[in-house]
N, C-alpha and C. Protein backbone atom coordinates (compact mmCIF):
# COMPACT_ATOMS: atom_id res chain seq x y z
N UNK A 1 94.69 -23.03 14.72
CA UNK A 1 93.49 -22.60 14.06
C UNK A 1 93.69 -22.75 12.56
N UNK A 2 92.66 -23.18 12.16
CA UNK A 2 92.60 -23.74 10.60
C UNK A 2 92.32 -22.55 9.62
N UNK A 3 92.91 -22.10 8.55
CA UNK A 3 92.17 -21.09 7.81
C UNK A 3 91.35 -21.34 6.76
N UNK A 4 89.91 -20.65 6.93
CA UNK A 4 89.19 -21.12 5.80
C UNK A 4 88.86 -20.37 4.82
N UNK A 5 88.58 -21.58 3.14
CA UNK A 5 88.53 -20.51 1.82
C UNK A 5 87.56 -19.85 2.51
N UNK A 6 87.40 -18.95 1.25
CA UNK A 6 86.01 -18.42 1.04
C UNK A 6 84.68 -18.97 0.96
N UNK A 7 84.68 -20.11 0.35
CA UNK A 7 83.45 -21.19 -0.06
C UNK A 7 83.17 -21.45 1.31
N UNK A 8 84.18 -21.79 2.27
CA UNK A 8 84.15 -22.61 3.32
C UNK A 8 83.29 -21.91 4.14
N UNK A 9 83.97 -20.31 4.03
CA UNK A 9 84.00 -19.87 5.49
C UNK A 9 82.12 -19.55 4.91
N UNK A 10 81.67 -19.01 3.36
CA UNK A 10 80.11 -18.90 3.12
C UNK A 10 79.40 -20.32 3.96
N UNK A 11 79.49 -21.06 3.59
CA UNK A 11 79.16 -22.59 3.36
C UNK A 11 78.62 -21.99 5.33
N UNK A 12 79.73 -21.83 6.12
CA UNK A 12 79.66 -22.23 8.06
C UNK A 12 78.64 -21.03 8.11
N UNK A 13 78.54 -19.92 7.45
CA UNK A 13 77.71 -18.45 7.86
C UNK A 13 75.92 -19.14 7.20
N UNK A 14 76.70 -19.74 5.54
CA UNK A 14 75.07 -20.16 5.44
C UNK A 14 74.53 -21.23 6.28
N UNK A 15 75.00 -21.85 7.10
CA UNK A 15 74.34 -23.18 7.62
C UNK A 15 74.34 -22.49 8.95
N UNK A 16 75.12 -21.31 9.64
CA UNK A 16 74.15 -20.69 11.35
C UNK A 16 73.08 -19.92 10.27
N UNK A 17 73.29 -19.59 9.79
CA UNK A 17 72.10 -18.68 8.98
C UNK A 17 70.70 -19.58 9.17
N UNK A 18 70.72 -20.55 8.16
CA UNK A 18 69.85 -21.62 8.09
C UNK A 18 69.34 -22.25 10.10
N UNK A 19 70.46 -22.35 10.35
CA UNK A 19 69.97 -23.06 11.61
C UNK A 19 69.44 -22.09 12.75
N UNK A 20 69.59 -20.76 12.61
CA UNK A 20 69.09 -19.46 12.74
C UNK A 20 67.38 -19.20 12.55
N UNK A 21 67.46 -19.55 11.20
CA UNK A 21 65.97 -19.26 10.36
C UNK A 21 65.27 -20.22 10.80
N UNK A 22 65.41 -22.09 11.01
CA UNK A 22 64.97 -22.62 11.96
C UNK A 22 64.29 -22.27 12.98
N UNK A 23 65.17 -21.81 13.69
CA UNK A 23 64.45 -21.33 15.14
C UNK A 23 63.43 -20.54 15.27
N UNK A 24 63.86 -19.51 14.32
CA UNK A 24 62.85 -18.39 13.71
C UNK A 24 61.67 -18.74 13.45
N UNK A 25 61.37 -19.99 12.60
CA UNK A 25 60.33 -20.22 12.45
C UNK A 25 59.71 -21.28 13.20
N UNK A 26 60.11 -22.21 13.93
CA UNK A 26 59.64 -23.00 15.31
C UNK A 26 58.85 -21.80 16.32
N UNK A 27 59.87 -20.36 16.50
CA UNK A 27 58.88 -19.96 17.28
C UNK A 27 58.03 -19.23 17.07
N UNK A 28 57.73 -19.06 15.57
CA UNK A 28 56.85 -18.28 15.27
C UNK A 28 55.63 -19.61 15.12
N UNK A 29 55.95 -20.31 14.70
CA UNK A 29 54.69 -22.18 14.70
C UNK A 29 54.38 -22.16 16.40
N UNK A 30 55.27 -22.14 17.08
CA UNK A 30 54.69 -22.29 18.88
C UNK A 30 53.76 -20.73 19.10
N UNK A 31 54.22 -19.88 18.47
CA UNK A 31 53.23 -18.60 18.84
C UNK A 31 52.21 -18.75 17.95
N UNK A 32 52.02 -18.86 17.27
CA UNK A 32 50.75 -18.89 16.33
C UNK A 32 49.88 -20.19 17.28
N UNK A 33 50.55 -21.51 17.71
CA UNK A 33 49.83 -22.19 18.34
C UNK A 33 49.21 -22.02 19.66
N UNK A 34 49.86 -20.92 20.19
CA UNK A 34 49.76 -20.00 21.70
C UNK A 34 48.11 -19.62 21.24
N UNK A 35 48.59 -18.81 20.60
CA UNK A 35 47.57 -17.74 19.55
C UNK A 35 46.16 -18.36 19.90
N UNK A 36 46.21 -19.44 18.91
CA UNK A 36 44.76 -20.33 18.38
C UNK A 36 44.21 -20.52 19.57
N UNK A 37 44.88 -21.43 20.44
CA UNK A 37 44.56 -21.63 21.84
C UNK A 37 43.95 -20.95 22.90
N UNK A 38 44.82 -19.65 22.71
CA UNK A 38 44.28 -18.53 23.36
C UNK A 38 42.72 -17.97 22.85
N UNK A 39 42.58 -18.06 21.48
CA UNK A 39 41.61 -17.43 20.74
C UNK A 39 40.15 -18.22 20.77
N UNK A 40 40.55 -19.42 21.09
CA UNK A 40 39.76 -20.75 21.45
C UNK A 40 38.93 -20.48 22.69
N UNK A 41 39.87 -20.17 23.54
CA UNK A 41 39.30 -20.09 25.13
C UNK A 41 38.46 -18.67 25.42
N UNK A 42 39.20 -17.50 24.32
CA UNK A 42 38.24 -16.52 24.49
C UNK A 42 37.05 -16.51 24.16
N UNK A 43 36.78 -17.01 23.21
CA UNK A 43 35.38 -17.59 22.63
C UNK A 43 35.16 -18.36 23.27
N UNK A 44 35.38 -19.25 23.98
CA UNK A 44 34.46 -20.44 24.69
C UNK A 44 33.94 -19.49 26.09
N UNK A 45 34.95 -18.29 26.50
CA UNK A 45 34.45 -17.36 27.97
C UNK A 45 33.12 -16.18 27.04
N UNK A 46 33.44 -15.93 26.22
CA UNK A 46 32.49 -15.49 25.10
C UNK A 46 31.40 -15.65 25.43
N UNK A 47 31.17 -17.01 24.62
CA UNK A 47 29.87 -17.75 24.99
C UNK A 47 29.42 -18.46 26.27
N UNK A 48 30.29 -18.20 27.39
CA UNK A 48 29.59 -18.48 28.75
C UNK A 48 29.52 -17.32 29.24
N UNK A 49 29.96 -16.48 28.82
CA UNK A 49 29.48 -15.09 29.15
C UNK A 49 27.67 -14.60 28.51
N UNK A 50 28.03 -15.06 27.40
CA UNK A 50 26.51 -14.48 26.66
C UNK A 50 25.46 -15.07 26.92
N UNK A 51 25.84 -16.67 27.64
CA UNK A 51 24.68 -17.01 28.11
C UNK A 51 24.45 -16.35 29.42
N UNK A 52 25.37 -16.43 30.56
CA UNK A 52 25.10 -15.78 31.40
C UNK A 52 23.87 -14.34 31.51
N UNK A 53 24.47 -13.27 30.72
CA UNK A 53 24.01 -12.55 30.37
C UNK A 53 21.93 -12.83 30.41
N UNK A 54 21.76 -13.34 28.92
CA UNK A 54 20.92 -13.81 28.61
C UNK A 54 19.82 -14.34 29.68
N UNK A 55 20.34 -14.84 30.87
CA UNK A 55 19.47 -15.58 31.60
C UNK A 55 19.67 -14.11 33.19
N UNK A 56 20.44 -13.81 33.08
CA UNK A 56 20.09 -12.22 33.95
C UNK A 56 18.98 -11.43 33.20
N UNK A 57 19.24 -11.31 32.22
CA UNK A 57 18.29 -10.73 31.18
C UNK A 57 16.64 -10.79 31.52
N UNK A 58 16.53 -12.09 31.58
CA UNK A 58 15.32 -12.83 31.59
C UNK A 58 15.01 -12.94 33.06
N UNK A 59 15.45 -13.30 34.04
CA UNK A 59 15.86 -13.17 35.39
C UNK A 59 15.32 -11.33 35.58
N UNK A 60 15.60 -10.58 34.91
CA UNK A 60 15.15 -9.27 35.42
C UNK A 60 14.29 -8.68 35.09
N UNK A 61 13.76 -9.10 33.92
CA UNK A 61 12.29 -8.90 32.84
C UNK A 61 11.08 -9.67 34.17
N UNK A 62 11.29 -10.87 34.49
CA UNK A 62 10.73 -11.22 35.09
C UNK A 62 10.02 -10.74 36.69
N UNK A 63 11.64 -10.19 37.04
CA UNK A 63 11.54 -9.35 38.39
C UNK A 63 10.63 -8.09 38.15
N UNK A 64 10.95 -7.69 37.00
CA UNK A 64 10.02 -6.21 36.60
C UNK A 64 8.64 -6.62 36.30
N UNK A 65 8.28 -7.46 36.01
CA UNK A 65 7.13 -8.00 35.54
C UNK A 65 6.22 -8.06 37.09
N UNK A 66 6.77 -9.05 37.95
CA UNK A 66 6.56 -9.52 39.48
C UNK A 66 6.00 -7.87 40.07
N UNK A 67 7.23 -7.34 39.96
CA UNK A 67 7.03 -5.81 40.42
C UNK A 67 5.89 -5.33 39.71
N UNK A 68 5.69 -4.99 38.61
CA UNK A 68 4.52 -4.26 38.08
C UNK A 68 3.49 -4.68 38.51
N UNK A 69 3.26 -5.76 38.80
CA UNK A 69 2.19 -6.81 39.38
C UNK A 69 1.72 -6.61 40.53
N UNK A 70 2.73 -6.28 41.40
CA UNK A 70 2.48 -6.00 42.90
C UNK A 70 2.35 -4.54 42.88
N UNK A 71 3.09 -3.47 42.28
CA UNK A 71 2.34 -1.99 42.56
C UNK A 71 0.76 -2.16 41.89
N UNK A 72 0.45 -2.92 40.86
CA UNK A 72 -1.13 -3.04 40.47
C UNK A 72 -1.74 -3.06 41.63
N UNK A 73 -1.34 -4.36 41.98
CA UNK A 73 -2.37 -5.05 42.38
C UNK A 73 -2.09 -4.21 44.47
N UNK A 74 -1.58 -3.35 44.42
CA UNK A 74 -1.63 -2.42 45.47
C UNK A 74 -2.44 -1.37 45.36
N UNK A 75 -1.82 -0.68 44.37
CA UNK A 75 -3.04 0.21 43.81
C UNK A 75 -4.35 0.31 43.68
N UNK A 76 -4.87 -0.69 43.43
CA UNK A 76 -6.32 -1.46 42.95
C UNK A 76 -6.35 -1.44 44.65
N UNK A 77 -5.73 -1.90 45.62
CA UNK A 77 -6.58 -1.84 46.68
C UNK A 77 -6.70 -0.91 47.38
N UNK A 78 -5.19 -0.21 47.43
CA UNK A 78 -5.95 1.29 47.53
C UNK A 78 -7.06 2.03 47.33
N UNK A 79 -6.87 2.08 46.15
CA UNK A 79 -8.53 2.65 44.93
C UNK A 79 -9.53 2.12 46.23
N UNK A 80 -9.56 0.38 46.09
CA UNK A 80 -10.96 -0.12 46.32
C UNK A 80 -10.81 0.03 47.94
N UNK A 81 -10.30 0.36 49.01
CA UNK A 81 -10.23 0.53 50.25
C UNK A 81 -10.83 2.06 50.66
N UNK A 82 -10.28 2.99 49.45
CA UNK A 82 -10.65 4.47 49.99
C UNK A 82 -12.39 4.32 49.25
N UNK A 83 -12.59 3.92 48.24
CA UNK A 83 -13.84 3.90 47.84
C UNK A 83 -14.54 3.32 48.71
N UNK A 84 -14.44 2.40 49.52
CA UNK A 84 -15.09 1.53 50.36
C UNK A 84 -15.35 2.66 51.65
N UNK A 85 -14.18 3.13 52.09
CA UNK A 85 -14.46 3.98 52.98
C UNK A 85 -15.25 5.39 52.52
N UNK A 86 -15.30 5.67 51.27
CA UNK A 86 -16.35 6.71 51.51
C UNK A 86 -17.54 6.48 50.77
N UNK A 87 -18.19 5.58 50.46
CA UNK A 87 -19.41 4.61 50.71
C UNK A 87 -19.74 4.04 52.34
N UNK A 88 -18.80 3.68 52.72
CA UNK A 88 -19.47 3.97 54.43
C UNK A 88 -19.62 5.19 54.75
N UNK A 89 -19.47 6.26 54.68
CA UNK A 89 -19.31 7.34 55.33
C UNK A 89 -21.08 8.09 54.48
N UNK A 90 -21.08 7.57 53.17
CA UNK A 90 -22.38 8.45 52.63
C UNK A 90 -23.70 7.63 53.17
């Protein structure tokens, strides 16, 4: 085994150091790229969500609409069925 100066033995600690900090920051560049990616796709389910939404929305306005339509137009014959029957009756 070789003994090393001082300079030497800094010199081998600064260069794992360095090749250390490397890594360090490769995986912080692959997580940040995780990140974006991820952040990408939530917004793209986002907006197929909000359309979704949107067209249930409208889809149920419509159903309520249909409905109001048909208790009317039940009603009204009610009304005009019992009136009818007691005009026959006078």
């Amino acid at each position: 085994m070789q003994a090393l100066s001082d300079g030497q033995h800094i010199a081998a600690i600064e260069a794992k150091v360095d090749k250390l900090e490397k890594k360090v920051d490769d995986g912080f560049a692959a997580m940040r790229t995780e990140a974006q990616a991820m952040r990408a796709q939530i917004l793209s389910s986002e907006r197929a969500l909000r359309g979704e939404i949107v067209g249930a929305r409208s889809d149920a306005r419509a159903d309520f609409r249909t409905l109001i339509g048909v208790v009317f137009a039940m009603w009204a014959a009610t009304v005009l069925a019992v009136i009818g029957v007691l005009a026959a009756h006078l």
